[in-house]
PDB file of N, CA and C in Angstrom:
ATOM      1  N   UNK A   1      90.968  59.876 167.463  1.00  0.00           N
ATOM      2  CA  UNK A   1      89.747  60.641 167.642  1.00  0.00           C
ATOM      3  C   UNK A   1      88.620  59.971 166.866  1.00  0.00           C
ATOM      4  N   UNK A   2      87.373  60.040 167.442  1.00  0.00           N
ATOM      5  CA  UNK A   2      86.441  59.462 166.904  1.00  0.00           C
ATOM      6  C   UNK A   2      85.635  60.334 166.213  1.00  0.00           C
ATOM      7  N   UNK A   3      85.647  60.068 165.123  1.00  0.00           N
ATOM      8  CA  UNK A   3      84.459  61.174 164.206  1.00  0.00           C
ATOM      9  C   UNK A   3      83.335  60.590 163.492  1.00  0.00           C
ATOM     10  N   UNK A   4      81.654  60.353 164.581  1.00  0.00           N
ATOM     11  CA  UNK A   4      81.020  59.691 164.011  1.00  0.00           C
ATOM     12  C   UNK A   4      80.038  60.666 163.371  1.00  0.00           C
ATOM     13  N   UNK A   5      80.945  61.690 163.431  1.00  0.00           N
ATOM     14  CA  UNK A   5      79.331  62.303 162.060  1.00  0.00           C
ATOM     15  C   UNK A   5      80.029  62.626 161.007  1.00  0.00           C
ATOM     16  N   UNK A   6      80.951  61.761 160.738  1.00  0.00           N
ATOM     17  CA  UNK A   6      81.596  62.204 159.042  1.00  0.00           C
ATOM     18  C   UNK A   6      81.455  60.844 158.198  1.00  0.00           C
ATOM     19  N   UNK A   7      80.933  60.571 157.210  1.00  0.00           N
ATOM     20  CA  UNK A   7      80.810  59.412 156.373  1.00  0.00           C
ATOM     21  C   UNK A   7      81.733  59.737 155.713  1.00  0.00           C
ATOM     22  N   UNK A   8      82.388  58.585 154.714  1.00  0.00           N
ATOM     23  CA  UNK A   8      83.003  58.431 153.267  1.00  0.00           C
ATOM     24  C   UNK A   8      82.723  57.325 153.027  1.00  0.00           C
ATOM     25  N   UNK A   9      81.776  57.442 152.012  1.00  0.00           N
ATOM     26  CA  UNK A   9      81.344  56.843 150.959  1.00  0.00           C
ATOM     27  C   UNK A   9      81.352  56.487 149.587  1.00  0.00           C
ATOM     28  N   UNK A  10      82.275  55.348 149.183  1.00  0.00           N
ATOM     29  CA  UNK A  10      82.640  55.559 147.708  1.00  0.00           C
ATOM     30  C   UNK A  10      81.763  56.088 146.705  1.00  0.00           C
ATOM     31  N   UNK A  11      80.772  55.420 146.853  1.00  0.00           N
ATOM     32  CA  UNK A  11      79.818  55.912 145.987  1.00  0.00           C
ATOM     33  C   UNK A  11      78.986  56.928 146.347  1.00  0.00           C
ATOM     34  N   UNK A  12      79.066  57.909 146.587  1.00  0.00           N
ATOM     35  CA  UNK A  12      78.661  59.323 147.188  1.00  0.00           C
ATOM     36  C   UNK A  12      79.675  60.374 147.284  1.00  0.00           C
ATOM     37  N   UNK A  13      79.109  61.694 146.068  1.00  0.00           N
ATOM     38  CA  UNK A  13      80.128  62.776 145.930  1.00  0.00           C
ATOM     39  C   UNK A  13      81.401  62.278 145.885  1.00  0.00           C
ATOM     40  N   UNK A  14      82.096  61.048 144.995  1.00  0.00           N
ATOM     41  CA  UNK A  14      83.250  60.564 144.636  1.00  0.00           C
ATOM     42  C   UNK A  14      84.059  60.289 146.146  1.00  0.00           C
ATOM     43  N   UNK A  15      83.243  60.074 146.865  1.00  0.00           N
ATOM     44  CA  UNK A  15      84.152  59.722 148.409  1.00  0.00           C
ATOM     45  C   UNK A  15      84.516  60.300 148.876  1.00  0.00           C
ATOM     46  N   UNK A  16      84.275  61.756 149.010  1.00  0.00           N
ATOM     47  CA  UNK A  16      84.499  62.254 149.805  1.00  0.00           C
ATOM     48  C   UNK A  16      83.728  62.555 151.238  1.00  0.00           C
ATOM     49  N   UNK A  17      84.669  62.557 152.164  1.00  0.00           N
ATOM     50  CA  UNK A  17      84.049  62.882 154.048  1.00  0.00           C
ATOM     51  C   UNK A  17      82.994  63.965 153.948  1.00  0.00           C
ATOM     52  N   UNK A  18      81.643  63.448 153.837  1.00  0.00           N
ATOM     53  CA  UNK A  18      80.582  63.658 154.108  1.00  0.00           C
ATOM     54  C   UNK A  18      80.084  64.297 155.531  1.00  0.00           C
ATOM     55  N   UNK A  19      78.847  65.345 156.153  1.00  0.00           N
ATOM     56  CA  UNK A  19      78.462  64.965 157.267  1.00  0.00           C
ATOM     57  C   UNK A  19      77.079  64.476 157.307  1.00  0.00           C
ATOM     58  N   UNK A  20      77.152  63.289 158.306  1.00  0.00           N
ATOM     59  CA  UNK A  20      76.344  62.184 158.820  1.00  0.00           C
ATOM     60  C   UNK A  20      75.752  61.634 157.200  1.00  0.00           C
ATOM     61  N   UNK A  21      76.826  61.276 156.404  1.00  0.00           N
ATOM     62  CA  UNK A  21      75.828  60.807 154.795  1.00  0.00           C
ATOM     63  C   UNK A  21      75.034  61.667 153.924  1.00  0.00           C
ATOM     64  N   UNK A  22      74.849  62.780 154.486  1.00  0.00           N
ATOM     65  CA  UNK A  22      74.546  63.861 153.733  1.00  0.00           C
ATOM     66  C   UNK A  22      74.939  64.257 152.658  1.00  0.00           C
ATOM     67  N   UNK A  23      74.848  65.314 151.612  1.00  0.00           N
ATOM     68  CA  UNK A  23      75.290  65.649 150.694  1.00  0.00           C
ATOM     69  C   UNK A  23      76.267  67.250 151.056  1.00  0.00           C
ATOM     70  N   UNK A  24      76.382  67.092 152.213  1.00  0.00           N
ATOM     71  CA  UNK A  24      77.100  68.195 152.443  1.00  0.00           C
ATOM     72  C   UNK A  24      78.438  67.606 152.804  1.00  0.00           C
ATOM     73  N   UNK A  25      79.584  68.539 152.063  1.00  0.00           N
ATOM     74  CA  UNK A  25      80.949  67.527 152.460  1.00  0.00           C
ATOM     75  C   UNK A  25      81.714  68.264 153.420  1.00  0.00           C
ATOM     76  N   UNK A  26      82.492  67.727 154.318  1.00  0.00           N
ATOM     77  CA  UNK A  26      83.561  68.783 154.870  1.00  0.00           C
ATOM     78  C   UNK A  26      84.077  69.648 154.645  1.00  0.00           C
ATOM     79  N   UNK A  27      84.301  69.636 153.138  1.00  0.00           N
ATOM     80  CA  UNK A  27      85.289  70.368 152.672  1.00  0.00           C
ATOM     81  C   UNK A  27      84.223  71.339 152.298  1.00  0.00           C
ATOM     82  N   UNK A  28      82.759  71.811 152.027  1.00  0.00           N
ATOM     83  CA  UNK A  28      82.341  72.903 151.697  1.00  0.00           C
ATOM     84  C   UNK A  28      82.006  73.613 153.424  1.00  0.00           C
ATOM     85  N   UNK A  29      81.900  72.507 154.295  1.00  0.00           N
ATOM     86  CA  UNK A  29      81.724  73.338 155.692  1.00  0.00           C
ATOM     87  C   UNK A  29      83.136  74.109 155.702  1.00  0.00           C
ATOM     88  N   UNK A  30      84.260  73.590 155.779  1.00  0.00           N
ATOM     89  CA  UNK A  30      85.674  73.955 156.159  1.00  0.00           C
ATOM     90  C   UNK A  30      85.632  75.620 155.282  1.00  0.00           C
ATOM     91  N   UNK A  31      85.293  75.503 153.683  1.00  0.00           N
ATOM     92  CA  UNK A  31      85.560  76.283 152.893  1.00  0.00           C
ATOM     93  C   UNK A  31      84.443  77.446 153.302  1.00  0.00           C
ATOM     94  N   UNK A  32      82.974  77.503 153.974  1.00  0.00           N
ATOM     95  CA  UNK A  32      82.073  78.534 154.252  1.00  0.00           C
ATOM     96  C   UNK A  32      82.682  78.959 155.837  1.00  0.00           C
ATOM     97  N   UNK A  33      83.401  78.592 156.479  1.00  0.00           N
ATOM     98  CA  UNK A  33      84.161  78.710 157.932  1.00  0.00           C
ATOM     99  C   UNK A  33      85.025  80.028 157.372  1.00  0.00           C
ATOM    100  N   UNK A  34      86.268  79.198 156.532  1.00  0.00           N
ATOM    101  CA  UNK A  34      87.056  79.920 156.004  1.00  0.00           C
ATOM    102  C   UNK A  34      86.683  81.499 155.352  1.00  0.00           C
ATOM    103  N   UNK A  35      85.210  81.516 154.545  1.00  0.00           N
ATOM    104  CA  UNK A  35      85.164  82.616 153.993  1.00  0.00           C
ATOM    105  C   UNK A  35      84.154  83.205 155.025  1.00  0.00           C
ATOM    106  N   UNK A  36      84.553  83.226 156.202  1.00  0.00           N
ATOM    107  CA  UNK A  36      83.857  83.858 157.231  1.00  0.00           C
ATOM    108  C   UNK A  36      82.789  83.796 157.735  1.00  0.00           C
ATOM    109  N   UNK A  37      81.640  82.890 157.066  1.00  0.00           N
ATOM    110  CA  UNK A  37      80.306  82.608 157.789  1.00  0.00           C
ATOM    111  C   UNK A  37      80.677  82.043 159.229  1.00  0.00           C
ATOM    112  N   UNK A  38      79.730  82.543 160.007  1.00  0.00           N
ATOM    113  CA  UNK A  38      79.560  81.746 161.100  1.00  0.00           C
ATOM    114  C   UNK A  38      78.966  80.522 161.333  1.00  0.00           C
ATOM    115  N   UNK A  39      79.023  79.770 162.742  1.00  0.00           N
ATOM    116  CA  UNK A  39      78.011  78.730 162.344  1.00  0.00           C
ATOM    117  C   UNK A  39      76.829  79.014 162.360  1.00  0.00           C
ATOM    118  N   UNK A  40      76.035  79.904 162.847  1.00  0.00           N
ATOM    119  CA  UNK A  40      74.904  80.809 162.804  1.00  0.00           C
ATOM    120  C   UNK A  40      74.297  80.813 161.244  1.00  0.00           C
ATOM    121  N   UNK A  41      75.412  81.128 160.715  1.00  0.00           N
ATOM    122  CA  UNK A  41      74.724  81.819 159.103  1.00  0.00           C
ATOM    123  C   UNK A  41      74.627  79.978 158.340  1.00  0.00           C
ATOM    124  N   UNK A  42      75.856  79.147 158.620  1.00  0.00           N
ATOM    125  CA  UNK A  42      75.782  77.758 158.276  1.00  0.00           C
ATOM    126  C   UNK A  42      74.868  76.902 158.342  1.00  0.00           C
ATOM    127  N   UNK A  43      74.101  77.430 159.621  1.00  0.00           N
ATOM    128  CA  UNK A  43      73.219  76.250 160.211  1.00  0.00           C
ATOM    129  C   UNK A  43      71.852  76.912 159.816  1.00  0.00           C
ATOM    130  N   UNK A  44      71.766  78.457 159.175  1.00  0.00           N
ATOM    131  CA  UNK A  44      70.645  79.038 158.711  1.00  0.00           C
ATOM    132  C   UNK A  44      70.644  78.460 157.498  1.00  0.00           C
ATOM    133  N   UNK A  45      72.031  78.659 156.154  1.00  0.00           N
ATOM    134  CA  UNK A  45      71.391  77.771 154.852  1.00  0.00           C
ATOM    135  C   UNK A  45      71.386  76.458 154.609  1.00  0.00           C
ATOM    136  N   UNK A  46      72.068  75.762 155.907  1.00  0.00           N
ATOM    137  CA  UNK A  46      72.073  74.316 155.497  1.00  0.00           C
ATOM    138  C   UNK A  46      71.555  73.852 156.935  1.00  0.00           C
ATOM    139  N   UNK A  47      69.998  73.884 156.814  1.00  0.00           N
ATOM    140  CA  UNK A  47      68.768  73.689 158.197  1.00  0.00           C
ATOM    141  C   UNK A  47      68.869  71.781 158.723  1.00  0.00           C
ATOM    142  N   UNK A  48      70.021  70.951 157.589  1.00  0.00           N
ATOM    143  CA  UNK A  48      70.128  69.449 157.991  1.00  0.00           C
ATOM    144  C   UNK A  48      71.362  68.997 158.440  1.00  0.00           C
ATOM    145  N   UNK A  49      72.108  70.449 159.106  1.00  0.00           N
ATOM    146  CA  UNK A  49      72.885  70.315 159.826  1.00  0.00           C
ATOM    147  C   UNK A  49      72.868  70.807 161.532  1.00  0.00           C
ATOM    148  N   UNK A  50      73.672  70.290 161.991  1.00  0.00           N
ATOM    149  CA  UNK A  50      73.756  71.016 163.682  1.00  0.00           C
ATOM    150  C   UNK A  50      75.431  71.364 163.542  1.00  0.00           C
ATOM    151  N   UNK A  51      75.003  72.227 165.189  1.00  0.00           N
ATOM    152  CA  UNK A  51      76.349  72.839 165.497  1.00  0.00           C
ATOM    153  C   UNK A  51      77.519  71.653 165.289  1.00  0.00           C
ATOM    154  N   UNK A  52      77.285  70.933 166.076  1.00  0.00           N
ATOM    155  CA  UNK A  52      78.009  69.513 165.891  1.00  0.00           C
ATOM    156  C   UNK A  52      78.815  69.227 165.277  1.00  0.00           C
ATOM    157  N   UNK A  53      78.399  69.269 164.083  1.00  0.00           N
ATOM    158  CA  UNK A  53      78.237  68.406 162.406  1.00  0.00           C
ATOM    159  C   UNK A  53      79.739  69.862 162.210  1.00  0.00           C
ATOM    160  N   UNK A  54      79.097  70.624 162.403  1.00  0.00           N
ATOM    161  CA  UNK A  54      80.171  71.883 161.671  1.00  0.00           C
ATOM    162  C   UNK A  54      81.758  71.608 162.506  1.00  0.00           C
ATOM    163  N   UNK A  55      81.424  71.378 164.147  1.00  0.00           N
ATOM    164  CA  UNK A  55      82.713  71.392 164.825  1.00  0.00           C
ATOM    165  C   UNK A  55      83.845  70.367 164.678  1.00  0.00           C
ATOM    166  N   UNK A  56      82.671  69.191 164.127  1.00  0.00           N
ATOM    167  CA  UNK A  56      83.541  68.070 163.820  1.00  0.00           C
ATOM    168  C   UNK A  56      84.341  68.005 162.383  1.00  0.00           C
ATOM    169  N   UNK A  57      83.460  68.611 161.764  1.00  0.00           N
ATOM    170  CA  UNK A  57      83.883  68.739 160.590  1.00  0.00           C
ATOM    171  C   UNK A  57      85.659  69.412 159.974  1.00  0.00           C
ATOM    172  N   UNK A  58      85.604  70.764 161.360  1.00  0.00           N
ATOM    173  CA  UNK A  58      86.611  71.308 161.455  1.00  0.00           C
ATOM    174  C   UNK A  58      87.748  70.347 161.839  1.00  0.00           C
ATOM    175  N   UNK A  59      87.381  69.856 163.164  1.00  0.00           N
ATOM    176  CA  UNK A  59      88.204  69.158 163.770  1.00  0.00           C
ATOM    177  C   UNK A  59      88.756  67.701 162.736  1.00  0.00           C
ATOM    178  N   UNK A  60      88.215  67.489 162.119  1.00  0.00           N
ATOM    179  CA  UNK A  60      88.289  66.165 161.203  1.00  0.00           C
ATOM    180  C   UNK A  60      88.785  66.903 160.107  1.00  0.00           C
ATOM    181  N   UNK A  61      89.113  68.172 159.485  1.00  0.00           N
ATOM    182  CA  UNK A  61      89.700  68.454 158.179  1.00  0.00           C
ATOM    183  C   UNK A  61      90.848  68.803 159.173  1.00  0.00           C
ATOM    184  N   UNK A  62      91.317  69.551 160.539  1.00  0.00           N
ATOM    185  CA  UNK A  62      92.601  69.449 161.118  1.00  0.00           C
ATOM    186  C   UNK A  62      93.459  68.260 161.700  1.00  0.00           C
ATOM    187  N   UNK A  63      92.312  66.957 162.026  1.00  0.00           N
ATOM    188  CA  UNK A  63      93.184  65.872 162.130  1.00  0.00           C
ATOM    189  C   UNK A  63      93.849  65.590 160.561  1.00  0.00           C
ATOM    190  N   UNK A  64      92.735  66.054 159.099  1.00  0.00           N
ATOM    191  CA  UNK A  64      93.958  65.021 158.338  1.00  0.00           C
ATOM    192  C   UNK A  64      94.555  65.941 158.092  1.00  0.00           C
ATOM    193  N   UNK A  65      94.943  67.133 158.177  1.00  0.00           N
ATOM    194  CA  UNK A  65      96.536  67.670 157.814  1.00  0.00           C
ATOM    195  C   UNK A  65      97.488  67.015 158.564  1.00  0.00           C
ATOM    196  N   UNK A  66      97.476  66.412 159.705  1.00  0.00           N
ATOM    197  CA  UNK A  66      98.157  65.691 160.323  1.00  0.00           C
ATOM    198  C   UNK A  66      99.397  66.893 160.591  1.00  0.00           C
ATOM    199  N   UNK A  67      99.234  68.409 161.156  1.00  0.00           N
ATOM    200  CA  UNK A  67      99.872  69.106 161.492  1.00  0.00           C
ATOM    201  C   UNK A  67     100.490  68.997 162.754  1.00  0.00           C
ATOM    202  N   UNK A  68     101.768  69.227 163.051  1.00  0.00           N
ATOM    203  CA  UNK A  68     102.091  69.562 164.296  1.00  0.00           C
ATOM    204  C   UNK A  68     102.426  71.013 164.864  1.00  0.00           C
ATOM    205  N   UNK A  69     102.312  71.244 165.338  1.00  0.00           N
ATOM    206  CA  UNK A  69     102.660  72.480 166.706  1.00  0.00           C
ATOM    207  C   UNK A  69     103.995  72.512 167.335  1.00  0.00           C
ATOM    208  N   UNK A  70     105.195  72.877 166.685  1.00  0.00           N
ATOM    209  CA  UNK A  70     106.510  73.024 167.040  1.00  0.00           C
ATOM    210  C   UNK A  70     106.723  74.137 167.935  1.00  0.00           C
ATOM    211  N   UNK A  71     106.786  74.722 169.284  1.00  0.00           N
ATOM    212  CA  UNK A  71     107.369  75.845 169.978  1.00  0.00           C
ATOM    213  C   UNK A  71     108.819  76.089 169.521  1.00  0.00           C
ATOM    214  N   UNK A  72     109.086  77.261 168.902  1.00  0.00           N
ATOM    215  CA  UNK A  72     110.466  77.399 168.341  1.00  0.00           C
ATOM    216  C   UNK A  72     111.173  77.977 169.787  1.00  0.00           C
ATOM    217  N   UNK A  73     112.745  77.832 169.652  1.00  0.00           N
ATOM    218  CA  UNK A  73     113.542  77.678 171.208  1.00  0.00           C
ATOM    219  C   UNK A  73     113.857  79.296 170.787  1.00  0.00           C
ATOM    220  N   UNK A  74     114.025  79.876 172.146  1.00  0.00           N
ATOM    221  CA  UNK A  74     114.427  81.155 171.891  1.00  0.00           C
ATOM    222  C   UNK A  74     116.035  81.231 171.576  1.00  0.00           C
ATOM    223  N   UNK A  75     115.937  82.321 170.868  1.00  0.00           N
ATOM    224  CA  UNK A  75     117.954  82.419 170.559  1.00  0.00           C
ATOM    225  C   UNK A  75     118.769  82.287 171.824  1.00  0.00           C
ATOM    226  N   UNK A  76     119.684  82.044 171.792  1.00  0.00           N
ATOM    227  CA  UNK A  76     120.229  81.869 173.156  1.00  0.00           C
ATOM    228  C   UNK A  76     121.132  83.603 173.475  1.00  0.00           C
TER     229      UNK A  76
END
């Protein structure tokens, strides 16, 4: 997957995945998702972001868990 609106930058916020070089990191989009803001309320306090920026962001903190999706078999 291609994620071109996430930077990491060593020298910026200790390297961590940035969006588009910004000072906003994934991990505080992921963490204002989590405590229930919408992207509505996201994109109201942080006006140097887009919808975008937030979806990828998600999608790029679920590629690196590197989770899978097991269907468990029914009992027989």
């Amino acid at each position: 997957m291609n994620f071109d609106r996430i930077a990491v930058e060593p020298d910026k916020l200790e390297g961590k995945p940035t969006i588009r070089g910004l000072r906003i990191t994934v991990e505080t989009v992921v963490r204002l998702v989590a405590a229930g803001w919408t992207f509505e309320d996201i994109l109201f306090d942080y006006p140097d972001l887009k919808r975008a920026d937030i979806r990828q962001a998600l999608e790029y903190a679920a590629a690196s868990t590197n989770v899978h999706f097991y269907r468990l078999r029914e009992p027989a």
